[in-house]
C-alpha atoms as a PDB file:
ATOM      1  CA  UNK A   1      48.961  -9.530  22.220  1.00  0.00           C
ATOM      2  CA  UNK A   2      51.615 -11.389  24.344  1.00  0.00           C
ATOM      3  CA  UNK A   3      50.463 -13.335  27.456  1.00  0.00           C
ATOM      4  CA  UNK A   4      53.796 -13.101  29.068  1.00  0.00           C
ATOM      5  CA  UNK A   5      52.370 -12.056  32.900  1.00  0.00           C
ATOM      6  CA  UNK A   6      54.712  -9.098  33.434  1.00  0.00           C
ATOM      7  CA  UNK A   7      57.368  -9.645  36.132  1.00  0.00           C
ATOM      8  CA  UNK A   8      58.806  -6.951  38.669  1.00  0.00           C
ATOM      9  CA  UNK A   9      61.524  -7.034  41.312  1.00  0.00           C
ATOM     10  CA  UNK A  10      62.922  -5.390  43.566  1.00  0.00           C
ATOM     11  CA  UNK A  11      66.911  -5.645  43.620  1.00  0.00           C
ATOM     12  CA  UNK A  12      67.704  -4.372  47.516  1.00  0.00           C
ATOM     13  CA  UNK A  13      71.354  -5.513  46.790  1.00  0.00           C
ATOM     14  CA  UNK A  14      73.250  -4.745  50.417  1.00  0.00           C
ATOM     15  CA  UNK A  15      70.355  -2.314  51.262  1.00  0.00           C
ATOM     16  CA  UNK A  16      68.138  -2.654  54.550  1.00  0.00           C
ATOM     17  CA  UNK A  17      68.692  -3.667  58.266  1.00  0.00           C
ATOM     18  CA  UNK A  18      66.149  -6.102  59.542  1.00  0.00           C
ATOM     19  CA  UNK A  19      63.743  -3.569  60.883  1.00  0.00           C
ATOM     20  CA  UNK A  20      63.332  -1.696  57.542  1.00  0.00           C
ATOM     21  CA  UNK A  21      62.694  -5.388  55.945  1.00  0.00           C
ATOM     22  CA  UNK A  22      59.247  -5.957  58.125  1.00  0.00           C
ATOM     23  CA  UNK A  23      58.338  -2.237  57.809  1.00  0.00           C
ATOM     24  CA  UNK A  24      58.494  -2.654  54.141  1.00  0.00           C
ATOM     25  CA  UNK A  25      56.680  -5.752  53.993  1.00  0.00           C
ATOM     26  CA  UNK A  26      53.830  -4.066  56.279  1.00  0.00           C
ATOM     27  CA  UNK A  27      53.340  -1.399  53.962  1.00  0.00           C
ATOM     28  CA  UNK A  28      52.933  -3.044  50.475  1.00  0.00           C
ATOM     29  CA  UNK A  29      50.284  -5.663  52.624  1.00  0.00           C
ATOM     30  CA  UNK A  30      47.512  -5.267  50.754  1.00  0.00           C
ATOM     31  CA  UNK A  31      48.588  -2.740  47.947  1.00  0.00           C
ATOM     32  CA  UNK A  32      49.469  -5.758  45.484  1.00  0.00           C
ATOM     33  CA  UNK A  33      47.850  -6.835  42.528  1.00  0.00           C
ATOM     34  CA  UNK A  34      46.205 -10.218  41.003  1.00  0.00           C
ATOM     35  CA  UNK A  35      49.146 -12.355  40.267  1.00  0.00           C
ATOM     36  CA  UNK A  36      47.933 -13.711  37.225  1.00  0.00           C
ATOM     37  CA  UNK A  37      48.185  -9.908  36.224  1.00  0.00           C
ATOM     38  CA  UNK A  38      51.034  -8.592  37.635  1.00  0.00           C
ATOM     39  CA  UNK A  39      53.604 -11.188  39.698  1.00  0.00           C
ATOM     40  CA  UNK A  40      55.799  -8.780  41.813  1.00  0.00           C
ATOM     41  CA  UNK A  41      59.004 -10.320  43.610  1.00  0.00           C
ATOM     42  CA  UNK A  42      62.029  -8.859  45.729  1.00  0.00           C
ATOM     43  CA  UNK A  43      65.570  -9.924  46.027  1.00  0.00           C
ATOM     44  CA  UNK A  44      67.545  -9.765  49.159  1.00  0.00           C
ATOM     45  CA  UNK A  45      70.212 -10.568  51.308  1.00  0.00           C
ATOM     46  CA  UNK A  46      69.894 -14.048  52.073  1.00  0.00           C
ATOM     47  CA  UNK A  47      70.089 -13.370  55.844  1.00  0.00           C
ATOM     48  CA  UNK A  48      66.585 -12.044  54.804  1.00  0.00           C
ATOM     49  CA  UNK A  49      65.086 -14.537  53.129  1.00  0.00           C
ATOM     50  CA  UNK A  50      63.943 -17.477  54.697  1.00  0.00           C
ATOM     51  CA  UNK A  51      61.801 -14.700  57.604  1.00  0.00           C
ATOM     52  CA  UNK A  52      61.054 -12.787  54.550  1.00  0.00           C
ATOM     53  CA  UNK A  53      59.433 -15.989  52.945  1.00  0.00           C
ATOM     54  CA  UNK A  54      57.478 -16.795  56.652  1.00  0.00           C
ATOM     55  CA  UNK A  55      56.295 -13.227  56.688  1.00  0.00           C
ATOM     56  CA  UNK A  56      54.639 -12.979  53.623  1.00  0.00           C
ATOM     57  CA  UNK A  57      52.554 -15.806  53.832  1.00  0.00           C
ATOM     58  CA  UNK A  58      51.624 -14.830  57.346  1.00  0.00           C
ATOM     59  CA  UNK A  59      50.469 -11.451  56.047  1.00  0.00           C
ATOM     60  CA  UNK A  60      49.154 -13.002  52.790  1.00  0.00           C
ATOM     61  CA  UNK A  61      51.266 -10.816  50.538  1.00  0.00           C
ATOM     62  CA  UNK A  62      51.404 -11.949  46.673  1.00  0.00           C
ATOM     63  CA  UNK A  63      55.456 -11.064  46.954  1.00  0.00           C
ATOM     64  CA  UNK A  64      57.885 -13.671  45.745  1.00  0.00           C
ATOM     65  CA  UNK A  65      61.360 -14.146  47.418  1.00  0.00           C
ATOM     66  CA  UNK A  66      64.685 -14.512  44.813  1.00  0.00           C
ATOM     67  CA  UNK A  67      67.746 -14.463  46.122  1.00  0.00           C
ATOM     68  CA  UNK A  68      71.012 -12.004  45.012  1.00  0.00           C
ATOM     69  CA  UNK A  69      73.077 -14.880  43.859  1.00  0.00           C
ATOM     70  CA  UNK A  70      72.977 -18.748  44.098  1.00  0.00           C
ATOM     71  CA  UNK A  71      75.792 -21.329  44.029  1.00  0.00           C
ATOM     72  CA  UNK A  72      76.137 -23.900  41.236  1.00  0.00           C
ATOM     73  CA  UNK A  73      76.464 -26.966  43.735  1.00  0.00           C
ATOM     74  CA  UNK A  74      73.691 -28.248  46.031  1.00  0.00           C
ATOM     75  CA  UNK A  75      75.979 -29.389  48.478  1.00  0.00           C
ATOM     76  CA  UNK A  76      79.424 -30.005  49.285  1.00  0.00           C
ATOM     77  CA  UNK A  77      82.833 -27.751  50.634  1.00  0.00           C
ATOM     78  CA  UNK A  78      82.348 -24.166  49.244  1.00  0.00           C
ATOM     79  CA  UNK A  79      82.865 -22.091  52.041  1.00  0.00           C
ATOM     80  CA  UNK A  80      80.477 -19.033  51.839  1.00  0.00           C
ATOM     81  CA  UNK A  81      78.105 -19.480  49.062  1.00  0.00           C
ATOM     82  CA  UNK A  82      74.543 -20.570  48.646  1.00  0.00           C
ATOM     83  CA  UNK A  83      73.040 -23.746  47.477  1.00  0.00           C
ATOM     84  CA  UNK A  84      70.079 -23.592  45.317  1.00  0.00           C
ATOM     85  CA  UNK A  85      69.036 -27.068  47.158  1.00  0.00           C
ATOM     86  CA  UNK A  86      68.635 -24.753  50.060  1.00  0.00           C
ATOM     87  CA  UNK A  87      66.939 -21.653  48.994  1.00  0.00           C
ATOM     88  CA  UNK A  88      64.512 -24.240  47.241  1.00  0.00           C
ATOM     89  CA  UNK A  89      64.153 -25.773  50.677  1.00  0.00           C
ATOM     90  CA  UNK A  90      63.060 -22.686  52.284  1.00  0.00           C
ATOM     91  CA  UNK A  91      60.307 -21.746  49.519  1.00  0.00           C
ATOM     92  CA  UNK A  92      62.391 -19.432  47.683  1.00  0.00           C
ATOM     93  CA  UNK A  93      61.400 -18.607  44.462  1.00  0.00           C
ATOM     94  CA  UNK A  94      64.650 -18.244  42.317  1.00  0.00           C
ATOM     95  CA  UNK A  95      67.654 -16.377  42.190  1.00  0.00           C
ATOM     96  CA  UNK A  96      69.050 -13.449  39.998  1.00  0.00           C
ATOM     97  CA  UNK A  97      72.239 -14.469  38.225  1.00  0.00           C
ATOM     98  CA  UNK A  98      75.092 -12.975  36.465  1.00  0.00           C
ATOM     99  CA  UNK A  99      74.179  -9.419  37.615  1.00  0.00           C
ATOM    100  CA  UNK A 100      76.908  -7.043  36.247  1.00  0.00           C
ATOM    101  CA  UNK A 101      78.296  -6.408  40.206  1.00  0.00           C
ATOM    102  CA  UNK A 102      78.601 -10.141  39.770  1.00  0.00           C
ATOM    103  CA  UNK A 103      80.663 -10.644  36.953  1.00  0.00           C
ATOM    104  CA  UNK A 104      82.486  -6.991  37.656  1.00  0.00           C
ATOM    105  CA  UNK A 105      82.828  -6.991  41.219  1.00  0.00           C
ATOM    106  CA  UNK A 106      83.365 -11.040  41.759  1.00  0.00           C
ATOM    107  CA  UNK A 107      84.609 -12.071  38.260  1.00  0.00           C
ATOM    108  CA  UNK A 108      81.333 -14.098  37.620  1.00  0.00           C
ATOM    109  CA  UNK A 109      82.167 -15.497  33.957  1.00  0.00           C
ATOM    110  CA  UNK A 110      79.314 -16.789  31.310  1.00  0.00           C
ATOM    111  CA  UNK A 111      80.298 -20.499  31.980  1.00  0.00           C
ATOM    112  CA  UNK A 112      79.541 -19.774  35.489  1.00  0.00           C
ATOM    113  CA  UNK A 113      76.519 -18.465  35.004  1.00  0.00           C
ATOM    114  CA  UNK A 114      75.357 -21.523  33.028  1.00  0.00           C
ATOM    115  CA  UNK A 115      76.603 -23.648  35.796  1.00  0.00           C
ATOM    116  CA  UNK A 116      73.980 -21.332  38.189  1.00  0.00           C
ATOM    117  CA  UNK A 117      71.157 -21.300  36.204  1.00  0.00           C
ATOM    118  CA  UNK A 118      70.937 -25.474  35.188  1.00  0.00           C
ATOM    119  CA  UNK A 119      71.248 -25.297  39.165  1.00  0.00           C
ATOM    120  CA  UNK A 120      68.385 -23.149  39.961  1.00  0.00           C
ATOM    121  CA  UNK A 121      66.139 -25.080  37.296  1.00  0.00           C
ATOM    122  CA  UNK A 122      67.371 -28.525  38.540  1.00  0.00           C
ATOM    123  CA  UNK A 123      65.795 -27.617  41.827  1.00  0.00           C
ATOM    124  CA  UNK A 124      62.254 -25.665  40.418  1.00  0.00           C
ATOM    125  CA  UNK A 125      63.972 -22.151  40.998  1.00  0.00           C
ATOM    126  CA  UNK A 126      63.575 -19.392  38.516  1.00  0.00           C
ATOM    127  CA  UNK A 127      66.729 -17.851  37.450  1.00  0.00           C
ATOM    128  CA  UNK A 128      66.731 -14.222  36.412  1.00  0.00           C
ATOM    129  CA  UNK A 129      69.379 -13.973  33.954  1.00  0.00           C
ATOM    130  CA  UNK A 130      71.011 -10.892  33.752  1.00  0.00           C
ATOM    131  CA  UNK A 131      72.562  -9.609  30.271  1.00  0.00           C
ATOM    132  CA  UNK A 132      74.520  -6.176  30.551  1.00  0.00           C
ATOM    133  CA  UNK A 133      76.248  -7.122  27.137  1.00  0.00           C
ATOM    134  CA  UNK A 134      75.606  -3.771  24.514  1.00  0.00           C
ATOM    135  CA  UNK A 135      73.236  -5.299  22.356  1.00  0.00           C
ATOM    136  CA  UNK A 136      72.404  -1.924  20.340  1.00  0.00           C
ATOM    137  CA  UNK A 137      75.290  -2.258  18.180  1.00  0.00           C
ATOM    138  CA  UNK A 138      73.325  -4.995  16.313  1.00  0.00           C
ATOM    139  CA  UNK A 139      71.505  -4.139  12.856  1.00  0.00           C
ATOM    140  CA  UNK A 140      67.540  -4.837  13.476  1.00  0.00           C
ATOM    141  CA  UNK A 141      67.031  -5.787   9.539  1.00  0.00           C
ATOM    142  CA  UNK A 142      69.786  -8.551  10.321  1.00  0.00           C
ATOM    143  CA  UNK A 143      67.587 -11.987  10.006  1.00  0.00           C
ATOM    144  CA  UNK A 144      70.930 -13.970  10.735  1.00  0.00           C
ATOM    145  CA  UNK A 145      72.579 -12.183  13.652  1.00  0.00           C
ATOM    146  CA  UNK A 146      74.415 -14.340  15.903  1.00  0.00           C
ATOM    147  CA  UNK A 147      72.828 -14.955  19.485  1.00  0.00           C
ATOM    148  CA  UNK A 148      74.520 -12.354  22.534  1.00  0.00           C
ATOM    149  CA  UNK A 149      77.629 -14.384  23.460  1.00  0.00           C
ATOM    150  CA  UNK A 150      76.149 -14.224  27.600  1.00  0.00           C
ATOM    151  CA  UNK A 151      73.028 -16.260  26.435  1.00  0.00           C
ATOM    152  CA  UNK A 152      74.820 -18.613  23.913  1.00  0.00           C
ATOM    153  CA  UNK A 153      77.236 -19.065  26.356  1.00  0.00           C
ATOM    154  CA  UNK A 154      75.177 -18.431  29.654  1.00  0.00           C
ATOM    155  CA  UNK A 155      72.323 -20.509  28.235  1.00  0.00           C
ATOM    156  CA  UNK A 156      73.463 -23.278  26.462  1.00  0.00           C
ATOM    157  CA  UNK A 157      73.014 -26.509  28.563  1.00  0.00           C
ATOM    158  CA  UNK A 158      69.311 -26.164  29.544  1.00  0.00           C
ATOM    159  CA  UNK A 159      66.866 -28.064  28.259  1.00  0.00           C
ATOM    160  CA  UNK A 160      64.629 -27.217  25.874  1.00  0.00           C
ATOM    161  CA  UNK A 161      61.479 -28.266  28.313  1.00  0.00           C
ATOM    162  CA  UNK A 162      63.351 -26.099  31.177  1.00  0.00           C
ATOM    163  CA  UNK A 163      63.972 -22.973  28.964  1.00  0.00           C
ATOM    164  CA  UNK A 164      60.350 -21.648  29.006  1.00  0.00           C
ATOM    165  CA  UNK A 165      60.795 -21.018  33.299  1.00  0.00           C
ATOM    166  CA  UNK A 166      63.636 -18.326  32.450  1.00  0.00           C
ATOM    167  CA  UNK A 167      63.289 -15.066  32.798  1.00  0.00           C
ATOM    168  CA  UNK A 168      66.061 -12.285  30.777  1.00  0.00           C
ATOM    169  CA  UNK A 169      66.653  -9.352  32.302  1.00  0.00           C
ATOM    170  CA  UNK A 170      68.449  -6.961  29.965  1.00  0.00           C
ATOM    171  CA  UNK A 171      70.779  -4.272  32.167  1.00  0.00           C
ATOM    172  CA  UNK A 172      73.101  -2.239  29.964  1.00  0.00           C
ATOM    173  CA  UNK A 173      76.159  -1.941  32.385  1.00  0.00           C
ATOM    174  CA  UNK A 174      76.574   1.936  31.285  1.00  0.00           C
ATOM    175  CA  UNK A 175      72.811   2.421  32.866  1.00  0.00           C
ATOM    176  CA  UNK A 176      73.308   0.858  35.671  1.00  0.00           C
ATOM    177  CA  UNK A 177      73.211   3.781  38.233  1.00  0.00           C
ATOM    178  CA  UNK A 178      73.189   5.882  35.798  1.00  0.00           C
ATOM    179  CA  UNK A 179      70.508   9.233  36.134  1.00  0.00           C
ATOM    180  CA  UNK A 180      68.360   8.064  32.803  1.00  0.00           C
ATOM    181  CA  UNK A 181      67.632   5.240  31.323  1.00  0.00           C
ATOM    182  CA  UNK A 182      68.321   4.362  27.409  1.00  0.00           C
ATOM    183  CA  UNK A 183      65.422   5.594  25.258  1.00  0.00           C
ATOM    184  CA  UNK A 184      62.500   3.230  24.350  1.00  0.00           C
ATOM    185  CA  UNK A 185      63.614   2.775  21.098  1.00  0.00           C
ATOM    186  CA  UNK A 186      67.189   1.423  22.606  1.00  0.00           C
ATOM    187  CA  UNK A 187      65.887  -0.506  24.649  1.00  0.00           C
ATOM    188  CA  UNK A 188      63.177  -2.574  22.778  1.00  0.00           C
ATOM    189  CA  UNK A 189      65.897  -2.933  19.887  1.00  0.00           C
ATOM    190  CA  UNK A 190      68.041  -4.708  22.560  1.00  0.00           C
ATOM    191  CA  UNK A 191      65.173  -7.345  23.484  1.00  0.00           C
ATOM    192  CA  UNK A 192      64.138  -8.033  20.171  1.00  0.00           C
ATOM    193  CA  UNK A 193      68.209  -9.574  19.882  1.00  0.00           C
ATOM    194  CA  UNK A 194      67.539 -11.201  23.392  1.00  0.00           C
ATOM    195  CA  UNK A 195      64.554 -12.483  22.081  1.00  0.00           C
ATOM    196  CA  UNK A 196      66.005 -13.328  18.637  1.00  0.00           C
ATOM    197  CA  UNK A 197      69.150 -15.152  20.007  1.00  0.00           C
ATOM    198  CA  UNK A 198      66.278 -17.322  22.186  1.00  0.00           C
ATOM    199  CA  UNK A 199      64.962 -18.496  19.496  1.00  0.00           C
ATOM    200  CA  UNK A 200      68.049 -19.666  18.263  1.00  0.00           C
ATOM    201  CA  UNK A 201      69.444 -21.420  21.393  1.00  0.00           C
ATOM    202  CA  UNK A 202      65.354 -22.978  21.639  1.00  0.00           C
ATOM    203  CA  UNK A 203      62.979 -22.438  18.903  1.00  0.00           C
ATOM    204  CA  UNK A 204      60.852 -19.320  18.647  1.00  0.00           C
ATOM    205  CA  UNK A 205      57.934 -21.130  20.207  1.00  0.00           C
ATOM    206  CA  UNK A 206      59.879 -21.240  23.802  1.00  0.00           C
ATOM    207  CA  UNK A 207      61.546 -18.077  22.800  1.00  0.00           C
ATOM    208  CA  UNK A 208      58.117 -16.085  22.537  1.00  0.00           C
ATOM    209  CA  UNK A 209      57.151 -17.450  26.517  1.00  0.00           C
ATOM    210  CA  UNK A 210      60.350 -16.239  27.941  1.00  0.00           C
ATOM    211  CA  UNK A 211      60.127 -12.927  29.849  1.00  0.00           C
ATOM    212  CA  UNK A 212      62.300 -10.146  29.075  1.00  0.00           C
ATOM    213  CA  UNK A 213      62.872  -7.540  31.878  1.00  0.00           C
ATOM    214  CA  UNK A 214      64.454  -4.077  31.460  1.00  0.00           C
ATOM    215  CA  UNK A 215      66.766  -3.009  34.539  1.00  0.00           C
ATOM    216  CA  UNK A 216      69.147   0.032  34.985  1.00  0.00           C
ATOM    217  CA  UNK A 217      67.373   3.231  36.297  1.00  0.00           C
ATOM    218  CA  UNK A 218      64.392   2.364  35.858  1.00  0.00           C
ATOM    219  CA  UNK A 219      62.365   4.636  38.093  1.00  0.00           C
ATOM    220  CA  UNK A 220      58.637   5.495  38.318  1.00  0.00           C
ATOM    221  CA  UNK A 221      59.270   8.364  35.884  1.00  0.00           C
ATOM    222  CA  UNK A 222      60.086   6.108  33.192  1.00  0.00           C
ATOM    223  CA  UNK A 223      58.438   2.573  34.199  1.00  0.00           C
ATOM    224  CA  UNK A 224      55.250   3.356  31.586  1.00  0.00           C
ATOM    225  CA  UNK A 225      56.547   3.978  28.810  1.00  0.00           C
ATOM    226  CA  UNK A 226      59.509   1.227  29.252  1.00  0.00           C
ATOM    227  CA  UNK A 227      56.523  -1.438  30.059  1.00  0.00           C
ATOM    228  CA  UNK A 228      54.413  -0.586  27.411  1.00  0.00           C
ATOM    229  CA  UNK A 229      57.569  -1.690  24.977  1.00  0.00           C
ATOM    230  CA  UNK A 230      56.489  -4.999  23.013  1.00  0.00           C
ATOM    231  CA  UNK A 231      59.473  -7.472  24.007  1.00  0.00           C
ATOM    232  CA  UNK A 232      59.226  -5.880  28.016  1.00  0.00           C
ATOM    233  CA  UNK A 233      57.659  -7.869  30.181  1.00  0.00           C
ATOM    234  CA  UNK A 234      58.666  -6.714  33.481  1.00  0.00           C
ATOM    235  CA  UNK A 235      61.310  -4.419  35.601  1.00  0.00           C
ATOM    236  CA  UNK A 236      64.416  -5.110  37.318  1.00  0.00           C
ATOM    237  CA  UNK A 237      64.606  -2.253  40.125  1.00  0.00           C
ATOM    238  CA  UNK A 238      67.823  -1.248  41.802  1.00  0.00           C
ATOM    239  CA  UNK A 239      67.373   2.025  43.963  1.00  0.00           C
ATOM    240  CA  UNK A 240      63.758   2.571  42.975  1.00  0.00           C
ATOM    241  CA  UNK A 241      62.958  -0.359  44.621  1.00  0.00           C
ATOM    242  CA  UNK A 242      64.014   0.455  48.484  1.00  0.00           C
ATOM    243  CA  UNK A 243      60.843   2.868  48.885  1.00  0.00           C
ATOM    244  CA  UNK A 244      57.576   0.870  48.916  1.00  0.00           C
ATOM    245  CA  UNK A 245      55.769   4.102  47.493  1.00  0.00           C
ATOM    246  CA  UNK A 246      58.175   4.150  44.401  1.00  0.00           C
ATOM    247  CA  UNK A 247      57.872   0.380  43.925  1.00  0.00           C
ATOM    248  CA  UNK A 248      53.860   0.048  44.376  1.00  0.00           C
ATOM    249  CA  UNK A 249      54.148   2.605  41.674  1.00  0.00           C
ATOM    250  CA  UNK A 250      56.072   0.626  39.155  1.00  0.00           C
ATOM    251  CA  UNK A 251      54.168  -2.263  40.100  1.00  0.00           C
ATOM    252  CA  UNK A 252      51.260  -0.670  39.088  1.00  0.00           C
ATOM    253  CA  UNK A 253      52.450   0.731  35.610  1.00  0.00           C
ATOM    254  CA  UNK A 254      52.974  -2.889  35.004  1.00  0.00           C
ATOM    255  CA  UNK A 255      49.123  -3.634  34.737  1.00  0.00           C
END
């Protein structure tokens, strides 16, 4: 039995005026669970985030606060980004990088990515690493497959002793949006390669403490069964997540 404590966030994206922010906050007060069961975070604009980080202590909600995105510099002349000495400043908890908008959208590259996320560890953020890379193409009985190029690539100038604060989360760009998720099988067949490639970037040992999420319509129809998977160890919720009802319910499954 793993004792990866399952992850889930909410992805709001550009979603949600200021007003809809505190409302949503109010009602998931008190609906949370344990955080050494279940740790539940949401990502938002960062106009949102440093109020978003003041109003959950104040109303003692278990919710952390990760950023969309996250520059690779703590300082210095890049007009319009965001340094992670700054989020880190205002108690944010980490950032999501290399989303597919990112790299689709914005041009985000894998040696980007890896500059981001030795920049969110370097200040005691969590990255959430996001793969969208097909990973189903790759033969399960294959002992010696070669790691996902976005984590060999993505990954490969953190330390070892760093590597264990990562967290994966696995969003196959053609589900992204999309009305169904990939079936379980699909799906767990894709982390076990995440997982796999790990352990070749950082020994199986670290590799078996990372935390795998699934993302890409995951909704509360599906959230069960895709938790329940062995590698899963969380959910990375795009639309699902803008209706507290919806995400308390997803949160829940994760128990």
């Amino acid at each position: 039995m793993s004792k990866r404590v399952p992850l889930v966030i909410g992805n709001w994206k550009t979603n949600k005026k200021v007003a809809e922010v505190y409302d949503f906050l109010q009602e998931i007060q008190g609906q949370l669970p344990d955080p050494k069961k279940v740790e539940v975070g949401i990502a938002a604009q960062d106009i949102y985030l440093h109020e978003m980080v003041k109003r959950s202590k104040e109303l003692d909600i278990p919710v952390s606060v990760f950023a969309e995105n996250v520059h690779w510099a703590d300082e210095g002349s890049y007009t319009g980004e965001t340094s992670p000495a700054a989020l880190a400043d205002i108690d944010v908890s980490g950032s999501i990088v290399g989303h597919y908008e990112r790299r689709k959208m914005f041009k985000e590259t894998n040696g980007s990515v890896g500059l981001k996320v030795t920049a969110t560890l370097r200040n005691g953020l969590v990255p959430i690493v996001a793969i969208a890379e097909d990973a189903t193409h790759y033969n399960p009985d294959d002992e010696d497959m070669a790691p996902l190029t976005e984590i060999a690539v993505g990954l490969a100038g953190v330390d070892k002793a760093k590597a264990e604060k990562i967290v994966i989360a696995y969003e196959p760009a053609w589900a992204i949006g999309a009305s169904e998720a990939p079936s379980a099988e699909i799906i767990e067949h894709a982390a076990k390669v995440i997982r796999k490639s790990l352990a070749i970037l950082f020994t199986q040992e670290v590799a078996d403490k990372i935390r795998i999420q699934y993302g890409g319509s995951a909704t509360p129809e599906n959230a069960k069964e895709i938790l329940g998977l062995e590698d899963i160890d969380g959910l990375l919720i795009g639309r699902a997540s803008l209706e507290p009802a919806a995400f308390l319910s997803m949160v829940n499954d994760a128990i």
